[in-house]
Protein backbone atom coordinates (compact mmCIF):
# COMPACT_ATOMS: atom_id res chain seq x y z
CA UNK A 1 0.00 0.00 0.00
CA UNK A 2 1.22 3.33 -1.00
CA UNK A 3 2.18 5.90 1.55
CA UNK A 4 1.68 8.89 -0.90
CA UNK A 5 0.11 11.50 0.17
CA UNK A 6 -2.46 13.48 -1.78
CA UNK A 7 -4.28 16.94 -1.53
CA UNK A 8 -8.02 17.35 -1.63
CA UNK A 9 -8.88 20.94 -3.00
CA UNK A 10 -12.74 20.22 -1.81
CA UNK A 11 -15.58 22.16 -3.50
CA UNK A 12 -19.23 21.45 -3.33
CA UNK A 13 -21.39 18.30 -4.21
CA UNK A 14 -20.35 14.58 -3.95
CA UNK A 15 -17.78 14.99 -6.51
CA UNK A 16 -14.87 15.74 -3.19
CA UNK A 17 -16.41 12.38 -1.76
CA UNK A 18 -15.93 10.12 -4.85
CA UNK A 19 -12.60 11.86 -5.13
CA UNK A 20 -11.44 10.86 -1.51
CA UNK A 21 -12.96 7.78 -1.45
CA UNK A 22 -11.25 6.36 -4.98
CA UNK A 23 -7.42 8.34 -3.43
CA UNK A 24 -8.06 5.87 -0.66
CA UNK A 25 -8.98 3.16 -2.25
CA UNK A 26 -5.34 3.28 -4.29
CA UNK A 27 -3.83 3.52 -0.36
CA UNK A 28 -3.29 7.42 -0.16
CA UNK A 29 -3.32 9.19 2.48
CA UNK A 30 -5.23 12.86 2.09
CA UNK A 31 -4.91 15.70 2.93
CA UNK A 32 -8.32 17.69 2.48
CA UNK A 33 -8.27 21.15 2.01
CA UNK A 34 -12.41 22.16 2.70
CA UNK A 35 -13.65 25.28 1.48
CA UNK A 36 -16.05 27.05 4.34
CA UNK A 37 -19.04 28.73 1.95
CA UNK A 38 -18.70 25.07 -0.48
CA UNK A 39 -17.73 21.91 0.93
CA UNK A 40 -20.83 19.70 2.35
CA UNK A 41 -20.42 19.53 6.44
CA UNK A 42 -20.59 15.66 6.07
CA UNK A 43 -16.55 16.00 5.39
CA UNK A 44 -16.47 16.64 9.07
CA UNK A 45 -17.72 12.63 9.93
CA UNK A 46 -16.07 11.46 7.39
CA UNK A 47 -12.27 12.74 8.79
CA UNK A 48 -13.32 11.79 11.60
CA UNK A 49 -14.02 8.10 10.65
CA UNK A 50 -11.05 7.51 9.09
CA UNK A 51 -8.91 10.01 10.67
CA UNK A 52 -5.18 8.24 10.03
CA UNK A 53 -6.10 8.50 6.49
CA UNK A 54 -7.69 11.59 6.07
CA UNK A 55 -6.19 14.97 7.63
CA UNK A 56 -9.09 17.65 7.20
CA UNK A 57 -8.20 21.38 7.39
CA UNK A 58 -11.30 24.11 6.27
CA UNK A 59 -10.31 27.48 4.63
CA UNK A 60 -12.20 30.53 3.41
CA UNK A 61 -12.69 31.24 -0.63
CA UNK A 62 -9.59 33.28 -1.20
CA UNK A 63 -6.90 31.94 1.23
CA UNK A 64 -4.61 30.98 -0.75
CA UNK A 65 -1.58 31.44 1.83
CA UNK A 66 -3.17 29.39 3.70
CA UNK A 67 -3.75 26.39 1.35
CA UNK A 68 0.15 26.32 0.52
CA UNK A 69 1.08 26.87 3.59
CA UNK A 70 -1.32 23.99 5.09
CA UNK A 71 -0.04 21.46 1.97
CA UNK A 72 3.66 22.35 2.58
CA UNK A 73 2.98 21.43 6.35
CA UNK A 74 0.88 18.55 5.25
CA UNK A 75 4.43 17.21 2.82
CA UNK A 76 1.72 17.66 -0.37
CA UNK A 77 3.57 17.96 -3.55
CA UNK A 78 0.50 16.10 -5.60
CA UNK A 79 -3.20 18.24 -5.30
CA UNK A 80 -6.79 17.94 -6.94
CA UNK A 81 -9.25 20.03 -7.08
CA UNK A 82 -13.33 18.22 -7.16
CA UNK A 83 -16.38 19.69 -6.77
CA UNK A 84 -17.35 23.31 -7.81
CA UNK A 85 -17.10 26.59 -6.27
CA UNK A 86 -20.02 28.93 -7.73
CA UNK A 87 -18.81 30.77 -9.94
CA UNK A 88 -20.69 33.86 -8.55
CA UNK A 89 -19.22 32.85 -5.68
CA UNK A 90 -15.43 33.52 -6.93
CA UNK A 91 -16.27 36.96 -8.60
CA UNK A 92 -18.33 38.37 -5.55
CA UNK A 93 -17.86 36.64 -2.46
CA UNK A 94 -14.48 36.16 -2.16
CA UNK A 95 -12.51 38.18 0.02
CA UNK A 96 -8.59 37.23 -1.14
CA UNK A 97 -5.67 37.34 0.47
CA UNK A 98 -2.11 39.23 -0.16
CA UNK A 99 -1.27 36.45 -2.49
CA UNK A 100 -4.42 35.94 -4.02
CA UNK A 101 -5.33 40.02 -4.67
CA UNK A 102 -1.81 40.13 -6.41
CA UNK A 103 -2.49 37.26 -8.58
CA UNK A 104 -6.15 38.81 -9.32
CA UNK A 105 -4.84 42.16 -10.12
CA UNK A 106 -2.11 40.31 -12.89
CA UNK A 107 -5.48 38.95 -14.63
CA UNK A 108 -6.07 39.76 -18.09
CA UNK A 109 -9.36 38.14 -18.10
CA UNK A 110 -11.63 37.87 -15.24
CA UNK A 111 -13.08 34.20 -16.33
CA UNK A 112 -12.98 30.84 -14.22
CA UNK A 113 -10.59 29.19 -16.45
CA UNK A 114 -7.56 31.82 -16.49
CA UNK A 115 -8.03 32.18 -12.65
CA UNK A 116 -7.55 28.31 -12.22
CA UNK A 117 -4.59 28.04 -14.11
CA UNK A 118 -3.28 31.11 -11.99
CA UNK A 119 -3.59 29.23 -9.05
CA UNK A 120 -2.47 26.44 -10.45
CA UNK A 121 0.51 28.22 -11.69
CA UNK A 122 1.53 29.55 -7.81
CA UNK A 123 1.19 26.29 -5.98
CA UNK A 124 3.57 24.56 -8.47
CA UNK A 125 5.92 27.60 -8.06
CA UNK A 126 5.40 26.42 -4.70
CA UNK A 127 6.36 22.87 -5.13
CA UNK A 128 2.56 21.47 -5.29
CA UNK A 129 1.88 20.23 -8.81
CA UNK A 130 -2.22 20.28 -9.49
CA UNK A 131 -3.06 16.98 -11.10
CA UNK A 132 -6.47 15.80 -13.70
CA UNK A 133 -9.65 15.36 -11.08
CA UNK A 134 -10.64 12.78 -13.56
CA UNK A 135 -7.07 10.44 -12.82
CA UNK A 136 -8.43 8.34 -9.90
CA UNK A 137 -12.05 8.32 -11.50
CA UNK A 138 -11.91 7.00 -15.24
CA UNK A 139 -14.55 4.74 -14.82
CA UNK A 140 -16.87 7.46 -14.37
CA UNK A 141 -16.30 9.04 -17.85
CA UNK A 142 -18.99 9.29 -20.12
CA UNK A 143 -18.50 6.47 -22.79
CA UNK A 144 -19.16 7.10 -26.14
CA UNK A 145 -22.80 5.91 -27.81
CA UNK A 146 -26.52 5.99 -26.46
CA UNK A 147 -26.48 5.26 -22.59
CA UNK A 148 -30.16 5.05 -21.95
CA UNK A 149 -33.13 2.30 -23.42
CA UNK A 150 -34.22 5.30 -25.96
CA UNK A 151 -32.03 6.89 -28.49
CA UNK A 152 -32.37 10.13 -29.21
CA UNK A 153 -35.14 10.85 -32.00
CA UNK A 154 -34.71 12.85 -35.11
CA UNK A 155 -35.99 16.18 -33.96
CA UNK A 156 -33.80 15.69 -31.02
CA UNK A 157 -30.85 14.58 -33.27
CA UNK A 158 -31.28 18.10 -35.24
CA UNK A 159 -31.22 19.97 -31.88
CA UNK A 160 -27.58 17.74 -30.84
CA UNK A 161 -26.07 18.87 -33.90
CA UNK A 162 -27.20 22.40 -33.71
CA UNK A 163 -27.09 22.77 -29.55
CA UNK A 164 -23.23 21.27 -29.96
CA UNK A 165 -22.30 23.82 -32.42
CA UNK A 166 -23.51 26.47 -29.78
CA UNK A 167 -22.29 24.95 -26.52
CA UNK A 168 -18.86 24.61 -28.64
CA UNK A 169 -18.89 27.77 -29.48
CA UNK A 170 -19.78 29.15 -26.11
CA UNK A 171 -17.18 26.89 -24.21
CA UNK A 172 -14.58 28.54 -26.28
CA UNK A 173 -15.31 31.87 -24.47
CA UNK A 174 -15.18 30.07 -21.03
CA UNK A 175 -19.11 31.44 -20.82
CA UNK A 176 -20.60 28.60 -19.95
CA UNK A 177 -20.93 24.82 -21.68
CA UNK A 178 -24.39 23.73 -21.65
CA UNK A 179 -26.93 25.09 -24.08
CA UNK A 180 -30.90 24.25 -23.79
CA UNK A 181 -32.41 23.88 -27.70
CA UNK A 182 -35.94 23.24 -29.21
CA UNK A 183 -36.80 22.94 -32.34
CA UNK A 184 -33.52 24.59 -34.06
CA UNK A 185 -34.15 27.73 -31.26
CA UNK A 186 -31.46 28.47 -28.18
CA UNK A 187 -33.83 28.56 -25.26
CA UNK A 188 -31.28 29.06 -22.47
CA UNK A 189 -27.56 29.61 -22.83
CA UNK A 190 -25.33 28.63 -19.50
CA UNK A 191 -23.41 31.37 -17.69
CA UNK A 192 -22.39 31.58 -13.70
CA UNK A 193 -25.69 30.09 -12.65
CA UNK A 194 -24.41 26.62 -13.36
CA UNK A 195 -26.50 23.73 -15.53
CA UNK A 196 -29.23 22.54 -13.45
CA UNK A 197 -30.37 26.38 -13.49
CA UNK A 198 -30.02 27.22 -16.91
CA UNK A 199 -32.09 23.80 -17.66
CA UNK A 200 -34.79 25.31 -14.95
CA UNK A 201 -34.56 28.51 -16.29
CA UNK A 202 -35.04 27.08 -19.95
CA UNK A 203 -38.22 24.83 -18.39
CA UNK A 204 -39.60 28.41 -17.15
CA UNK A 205 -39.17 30.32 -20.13
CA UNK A 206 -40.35 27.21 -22.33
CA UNK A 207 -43.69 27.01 -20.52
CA UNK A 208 -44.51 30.81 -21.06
CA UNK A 209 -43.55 30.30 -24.45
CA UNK A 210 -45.85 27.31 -25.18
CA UNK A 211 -48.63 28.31 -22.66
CA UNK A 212 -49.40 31.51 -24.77
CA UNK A 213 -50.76 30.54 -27.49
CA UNK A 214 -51.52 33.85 -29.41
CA UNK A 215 -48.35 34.73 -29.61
CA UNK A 216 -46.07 31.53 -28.79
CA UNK A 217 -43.92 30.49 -31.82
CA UNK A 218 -45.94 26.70 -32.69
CA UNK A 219 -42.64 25.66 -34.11
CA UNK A 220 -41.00 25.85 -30.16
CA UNK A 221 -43.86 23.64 -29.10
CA UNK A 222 -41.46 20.73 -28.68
CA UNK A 223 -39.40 18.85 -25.58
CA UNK A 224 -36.51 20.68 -24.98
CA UNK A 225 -33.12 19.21 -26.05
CA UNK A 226 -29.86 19.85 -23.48
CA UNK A 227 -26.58 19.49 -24.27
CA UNK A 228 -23.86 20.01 -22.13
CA UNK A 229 -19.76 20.03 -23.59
CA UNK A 230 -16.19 20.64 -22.89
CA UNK A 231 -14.18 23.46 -23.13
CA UNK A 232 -12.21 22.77 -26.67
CA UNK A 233 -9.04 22.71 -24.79
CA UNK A 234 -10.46 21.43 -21.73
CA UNK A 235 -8.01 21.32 -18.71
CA UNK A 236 -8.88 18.15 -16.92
CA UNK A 237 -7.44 19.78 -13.53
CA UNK A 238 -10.32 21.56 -13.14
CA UNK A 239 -14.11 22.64 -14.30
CA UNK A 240 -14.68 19.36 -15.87
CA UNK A 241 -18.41 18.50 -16.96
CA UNK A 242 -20.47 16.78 -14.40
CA UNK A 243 -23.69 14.71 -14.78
CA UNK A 244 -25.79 13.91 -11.62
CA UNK A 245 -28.96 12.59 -11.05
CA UNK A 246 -30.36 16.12 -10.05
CA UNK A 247 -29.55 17.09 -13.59
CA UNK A 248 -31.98 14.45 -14.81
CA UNK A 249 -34.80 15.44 -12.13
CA UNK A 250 -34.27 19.53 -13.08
CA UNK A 251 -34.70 18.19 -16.98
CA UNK A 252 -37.83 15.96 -16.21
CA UNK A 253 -39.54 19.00 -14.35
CA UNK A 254 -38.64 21.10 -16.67
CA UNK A 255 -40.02 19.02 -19.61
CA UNK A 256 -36.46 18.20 -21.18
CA UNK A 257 -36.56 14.79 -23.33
CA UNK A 258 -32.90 14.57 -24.38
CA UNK A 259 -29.21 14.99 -23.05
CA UNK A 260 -26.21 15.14 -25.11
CA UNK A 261 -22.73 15.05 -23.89
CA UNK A 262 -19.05 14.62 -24.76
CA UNK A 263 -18.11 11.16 -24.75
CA UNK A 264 -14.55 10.62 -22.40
CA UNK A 265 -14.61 14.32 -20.65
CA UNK A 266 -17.53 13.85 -19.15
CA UNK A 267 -18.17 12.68 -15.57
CA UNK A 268 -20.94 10.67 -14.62
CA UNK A 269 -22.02 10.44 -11.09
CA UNK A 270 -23.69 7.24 -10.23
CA UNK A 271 -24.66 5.89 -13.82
CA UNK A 272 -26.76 3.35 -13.05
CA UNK A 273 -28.73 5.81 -10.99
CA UNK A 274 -28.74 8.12 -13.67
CA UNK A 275 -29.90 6.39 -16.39
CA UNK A 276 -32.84 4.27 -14.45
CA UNK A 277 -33.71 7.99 -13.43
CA UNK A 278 -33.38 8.89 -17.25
CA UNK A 279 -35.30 5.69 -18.64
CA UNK A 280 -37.78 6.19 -15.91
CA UNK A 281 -38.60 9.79 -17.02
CA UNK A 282 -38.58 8.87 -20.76
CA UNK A 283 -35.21 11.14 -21.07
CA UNK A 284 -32.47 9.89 -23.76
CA UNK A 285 -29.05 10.38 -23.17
CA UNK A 286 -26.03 10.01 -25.81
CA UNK A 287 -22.22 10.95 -25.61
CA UNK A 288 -20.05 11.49 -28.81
């Protein structure tokens, strides 16, 4: 058994969970760094479980000091980062420190993706190298073909080809990477509010549009079509798509039929669960 030890950059969701609990499962020992306004509180019981394994240490958005100094303490010269931190939640709430207000000021572009790789670039100037969230969790990766017991139909098949182009397109801007389509016609575009709301949002907006019928456009009277990408040069260190059964609940209320994805940088969260949620709800689901 390995007596590596790795760091746990822990954001929100059960994405920090599956993280730690694969790490351990390959016989590392981690060394959790929780973020106060993301991480669940459960990461509390489970240090405490398994606390010869797992050393748990909570820090604000925007202490960066702190997290090197806590990993250099910790010996951590290997670090992940799983699980998201809102991305409102970067740009408004977070109240940096000397290290972090420096790097923020050298920005050129306020967006999730260069501030990332600016961290990432100080803690390996530091000695900590920031490693793919996806290494210890392959299995989870979207695999390429129809996942569910219904493929995609051929109005939805019009709206993966045209939603794609879009999400692409969008992704490249590091705006957001989900798109919402029906019948040939963006309904909802992603930005900071994340997937499941832009899908809600879309359900909203989709329901006003078809519920008015003197001046709803007939041709939008359709399911709604989602389809969710990665960046073109998506860094696998961070931000990487994520598929839960919520998603499929917030597309069943909000009359979605169909869920398209990229096949291999995509991470699926429970799959069985996900696609009995999917097939139960009539939902198809296809990576390419």
């Amino acid at each position: 058994m390995s007596s590596e030890t790795l760091g746990l950059i822990a954001g929100n969701g059960r994405f920090p969970f599956l993280l730690l609990d694969a790490a351990l499962a390959h016989g590392l020992r981690v060394v959790v760094a929780a973020i106060k306004e993301e991480t669940d509180p459960e990461m509390r019981d489970r240090a405490a479980r398994n606390s010869e394994r797992i050393s748990l240490h909570w820090l604000s958005l925007g202490e960066l000091s702190k997290l090197i100094e806590t990993f250099q303490h910790e010996g951590v010269t290997r670090a992940v980062m799983a699980g998201q931190v809102k991305h409102k939640q970067i740009f408004s709430s977070i109240r940096p420190d000397w290290r972090l207000a420096k790097l923020l000021l050298n920005l050129r572009t306020r967006n999730t993706d260069m501030l990332l790789g600016a961290v990432a670039k100080v803690l390996e100037d530091e000695g900590i190298t920031l490693v793919s969230s996806t290494q210890y969790l392959e299995p989870l990766l979207a695999p390429a073909g129809v996942l569910t017991s219904r493929a995609s139909n051929e109005n939805e098949e019009s709206d993966i080809a045209f939603g794609r182009a879009v999400a692409q397109a969008i992704a490249a801007h590091d705006i957001g990477q989900t798109v919402v389509v029906a019948a040939g016609a963006v309904v909802a575009v992603e930005a900071m509010e994340g997937t499941d709301a832009t899908i809600s949002r879309a359900g909203a907006l989709f329901r006003t549009l078809t519920e008015d019928e003197d001046s709803a456009d007939t041709t939008l009277a359709r399911a709604l079509t989602v389809v969710k990408v990665a960046k073109p040069n998506q860094d696998m260190r961070f931000d990487v798509p994520v598929i839960g059964v919520a998603t499929i609940e917030t597309m069943k209320a909000a009359g979605a039929t169909c869920l398209a994805l990229d096949a291999g940088r995509t991470l699926l969260f429970d799959r069985e669960a996900i696609v009995r949620a999917a097939d139960a709800a009539g939902i198809a689901i296809s990576a390419k």
